[in-house]
C-alpha atoms as a PDB file:
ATOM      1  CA  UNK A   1       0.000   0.000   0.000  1.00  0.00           C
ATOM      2  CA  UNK A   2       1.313   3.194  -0.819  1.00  0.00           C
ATOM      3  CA  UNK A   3       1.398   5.867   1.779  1.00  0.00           C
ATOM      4  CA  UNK A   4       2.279   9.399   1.489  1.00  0.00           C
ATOM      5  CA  UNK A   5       3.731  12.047   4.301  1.00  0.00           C
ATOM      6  CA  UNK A   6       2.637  15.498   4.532  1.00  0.00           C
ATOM      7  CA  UNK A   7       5.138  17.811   5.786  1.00  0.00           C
ATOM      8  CA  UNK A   8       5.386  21.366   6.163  1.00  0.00           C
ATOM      9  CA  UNK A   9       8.202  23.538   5.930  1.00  0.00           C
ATOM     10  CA  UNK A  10      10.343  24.407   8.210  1.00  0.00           C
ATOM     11  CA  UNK A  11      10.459  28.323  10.082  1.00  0.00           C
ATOM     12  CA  UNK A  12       9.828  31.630   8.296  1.00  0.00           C
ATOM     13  CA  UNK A  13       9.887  35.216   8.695  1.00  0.00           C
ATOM     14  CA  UNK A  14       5.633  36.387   9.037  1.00  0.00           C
ATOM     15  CA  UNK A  15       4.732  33.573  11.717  1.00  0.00           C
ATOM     16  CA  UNK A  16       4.532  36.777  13.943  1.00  0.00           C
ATOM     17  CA  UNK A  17       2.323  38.666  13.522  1.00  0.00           C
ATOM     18  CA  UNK A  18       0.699  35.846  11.442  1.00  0.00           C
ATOM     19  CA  UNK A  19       0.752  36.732   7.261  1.00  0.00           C
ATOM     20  CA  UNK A  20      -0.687  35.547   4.521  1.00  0.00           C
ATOM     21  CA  UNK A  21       2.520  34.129   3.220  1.00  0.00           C
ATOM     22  CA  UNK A  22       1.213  32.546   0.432  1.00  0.00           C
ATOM     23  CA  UNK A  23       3.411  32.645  -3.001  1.00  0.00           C
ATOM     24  CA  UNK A  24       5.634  35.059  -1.139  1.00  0.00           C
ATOM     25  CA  UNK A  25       9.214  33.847  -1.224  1.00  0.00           C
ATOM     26  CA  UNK A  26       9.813  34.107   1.732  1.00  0.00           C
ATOM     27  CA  UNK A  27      13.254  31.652   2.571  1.00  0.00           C
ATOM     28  CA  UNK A  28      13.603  29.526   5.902  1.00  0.00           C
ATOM     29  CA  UNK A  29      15.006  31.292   9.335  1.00  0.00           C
ATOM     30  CA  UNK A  30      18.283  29.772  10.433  1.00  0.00           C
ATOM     31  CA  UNK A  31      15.517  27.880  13.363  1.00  0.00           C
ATOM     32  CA  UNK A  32      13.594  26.683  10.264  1.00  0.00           C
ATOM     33  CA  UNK A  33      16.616  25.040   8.560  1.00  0.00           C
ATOM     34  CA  UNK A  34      17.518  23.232  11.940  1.00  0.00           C
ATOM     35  CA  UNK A  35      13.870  22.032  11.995  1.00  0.00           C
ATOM     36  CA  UNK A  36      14.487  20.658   8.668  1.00  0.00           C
ATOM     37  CA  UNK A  37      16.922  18.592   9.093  1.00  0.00           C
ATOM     38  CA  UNK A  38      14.907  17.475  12.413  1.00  0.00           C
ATOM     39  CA  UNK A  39      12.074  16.143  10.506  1.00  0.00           C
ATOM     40  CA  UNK A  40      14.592  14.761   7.490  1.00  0.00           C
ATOM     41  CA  UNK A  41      16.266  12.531  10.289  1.00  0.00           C
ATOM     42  CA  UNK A  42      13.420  11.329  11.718  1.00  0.00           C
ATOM     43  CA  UNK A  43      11.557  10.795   8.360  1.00  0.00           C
ATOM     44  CA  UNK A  44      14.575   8.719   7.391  1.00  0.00           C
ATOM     45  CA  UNK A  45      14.966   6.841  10.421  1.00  0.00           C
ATOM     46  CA  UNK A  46      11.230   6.163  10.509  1.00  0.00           C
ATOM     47  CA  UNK A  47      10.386   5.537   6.491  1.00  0.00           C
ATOM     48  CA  UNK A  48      11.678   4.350   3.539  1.00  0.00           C
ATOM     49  CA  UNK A  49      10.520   7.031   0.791  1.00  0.00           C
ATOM     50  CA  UNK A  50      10.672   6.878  -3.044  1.00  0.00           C
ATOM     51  CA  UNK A  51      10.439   9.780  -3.958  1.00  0.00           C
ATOM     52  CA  UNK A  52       9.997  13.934  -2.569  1.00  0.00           C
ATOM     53  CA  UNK A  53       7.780  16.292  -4.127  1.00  0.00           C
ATOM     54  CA  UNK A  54       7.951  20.181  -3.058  1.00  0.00           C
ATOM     55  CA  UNK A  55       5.813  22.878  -3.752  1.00  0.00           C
ATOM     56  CA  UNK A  56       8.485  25.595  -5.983  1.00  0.00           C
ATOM     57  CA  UNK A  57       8.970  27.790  -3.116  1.00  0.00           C
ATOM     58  CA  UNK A  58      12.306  28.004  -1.674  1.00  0.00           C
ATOM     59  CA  UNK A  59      11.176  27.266   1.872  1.00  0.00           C
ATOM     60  CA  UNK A  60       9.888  24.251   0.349  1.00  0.00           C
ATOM     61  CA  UNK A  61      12.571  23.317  -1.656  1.00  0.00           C
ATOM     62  CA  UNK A  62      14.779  23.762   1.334  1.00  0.00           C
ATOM     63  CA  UNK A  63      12.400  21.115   3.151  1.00  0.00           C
ATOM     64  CA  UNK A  64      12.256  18.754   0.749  1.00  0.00           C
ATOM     65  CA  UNK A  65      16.194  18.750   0.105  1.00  0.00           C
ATOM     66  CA  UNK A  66      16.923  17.609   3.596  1.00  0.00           C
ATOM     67  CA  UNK A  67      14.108  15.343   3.698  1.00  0.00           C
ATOM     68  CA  UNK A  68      15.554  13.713   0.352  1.00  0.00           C
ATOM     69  CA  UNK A  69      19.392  13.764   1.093  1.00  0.00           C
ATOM     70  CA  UNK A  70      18.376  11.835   4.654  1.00  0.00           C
ATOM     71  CA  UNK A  71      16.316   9.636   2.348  1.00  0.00           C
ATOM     72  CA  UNK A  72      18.543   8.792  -0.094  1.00  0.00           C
ATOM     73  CA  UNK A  73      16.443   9.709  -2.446  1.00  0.00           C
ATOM     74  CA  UNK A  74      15.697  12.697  -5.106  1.00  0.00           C
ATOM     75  CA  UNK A  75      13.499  15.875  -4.784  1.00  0.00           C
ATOM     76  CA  UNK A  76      11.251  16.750  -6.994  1.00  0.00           C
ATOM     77  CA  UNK A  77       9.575  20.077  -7.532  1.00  0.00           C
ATOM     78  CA  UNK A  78       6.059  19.965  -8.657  1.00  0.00           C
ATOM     79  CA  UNK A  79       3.975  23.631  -9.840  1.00  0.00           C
ATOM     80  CA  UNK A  80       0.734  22.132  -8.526  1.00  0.00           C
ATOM     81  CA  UNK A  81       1.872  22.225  -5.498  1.00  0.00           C
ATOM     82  CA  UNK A  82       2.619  25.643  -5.141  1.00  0.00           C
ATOM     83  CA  UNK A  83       0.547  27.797  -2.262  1.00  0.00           C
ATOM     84  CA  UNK A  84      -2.684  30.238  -2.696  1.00  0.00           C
ATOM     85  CA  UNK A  85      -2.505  33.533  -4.276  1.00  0.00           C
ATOM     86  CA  UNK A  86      -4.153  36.273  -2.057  1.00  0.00           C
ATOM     87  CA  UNK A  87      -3.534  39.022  -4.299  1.00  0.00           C
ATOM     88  CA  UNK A  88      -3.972  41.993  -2.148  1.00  0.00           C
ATOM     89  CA  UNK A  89      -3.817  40.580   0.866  1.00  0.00           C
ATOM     90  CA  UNK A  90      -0.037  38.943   0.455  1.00  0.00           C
ATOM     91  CA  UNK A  91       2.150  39.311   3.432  1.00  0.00           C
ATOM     92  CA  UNK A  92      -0.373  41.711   4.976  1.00  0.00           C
ATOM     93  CA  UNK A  93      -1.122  40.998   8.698  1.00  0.00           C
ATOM     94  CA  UNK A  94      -4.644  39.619   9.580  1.00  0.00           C
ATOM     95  CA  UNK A  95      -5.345  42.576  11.777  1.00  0.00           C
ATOM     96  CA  UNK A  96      -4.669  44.294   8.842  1.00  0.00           C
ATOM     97  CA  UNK A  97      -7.169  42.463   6.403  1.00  0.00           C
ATOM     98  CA  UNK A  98      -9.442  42.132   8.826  1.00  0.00           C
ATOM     99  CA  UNK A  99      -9.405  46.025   9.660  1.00  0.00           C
END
């Protein structure tokens, strides 16, 4: 049976105050690139994967490299992946939208 593992990305800037990050950019904090290699080791002491997919951003990417090297395995970015647009509201605060 084939079984898939949903990960998220590791720290970035606009966690607080919370933004709508969306297709923003933004990269990984030096805490969120410690965090992913945390969840690469224990996904690769835990699992055997075949394969990584990432959305295109670079926090993502960053993820999902880790993730693969501990694996063994390659990384694979994939366009359907990639977060919402919110237009306007991109990396505004939600006091802000909500206001």
């Amino acid at each position: 049976m084939t079984k898939i593992i949903l990960t998220r990305h590791g720290h970035v800037e606009g966690i607080s105050p919370e933004r709508f990050r969306g297709r923003a950019d933004v990269p990984l904090t030096k805490q969120g690139e410690v965090q992913a290699r945390a969840v690469a080791a224990c996904i690769g002491s835990c699992w055997e994967p075949s394969a990584v997919y990432t959305s295109p951003m670079s926090r993502c990417v960053a993820t999902g490299r880790e993730i693969a090297r501990a694996c063994g395995v390659t990384s694979q970015v994939l366009d359907d992946l990639n977060d919402l647009d919110y237009g306007e509201w991109q990396w505004k605060t939600y006091a802000y939208v909500r206001a």
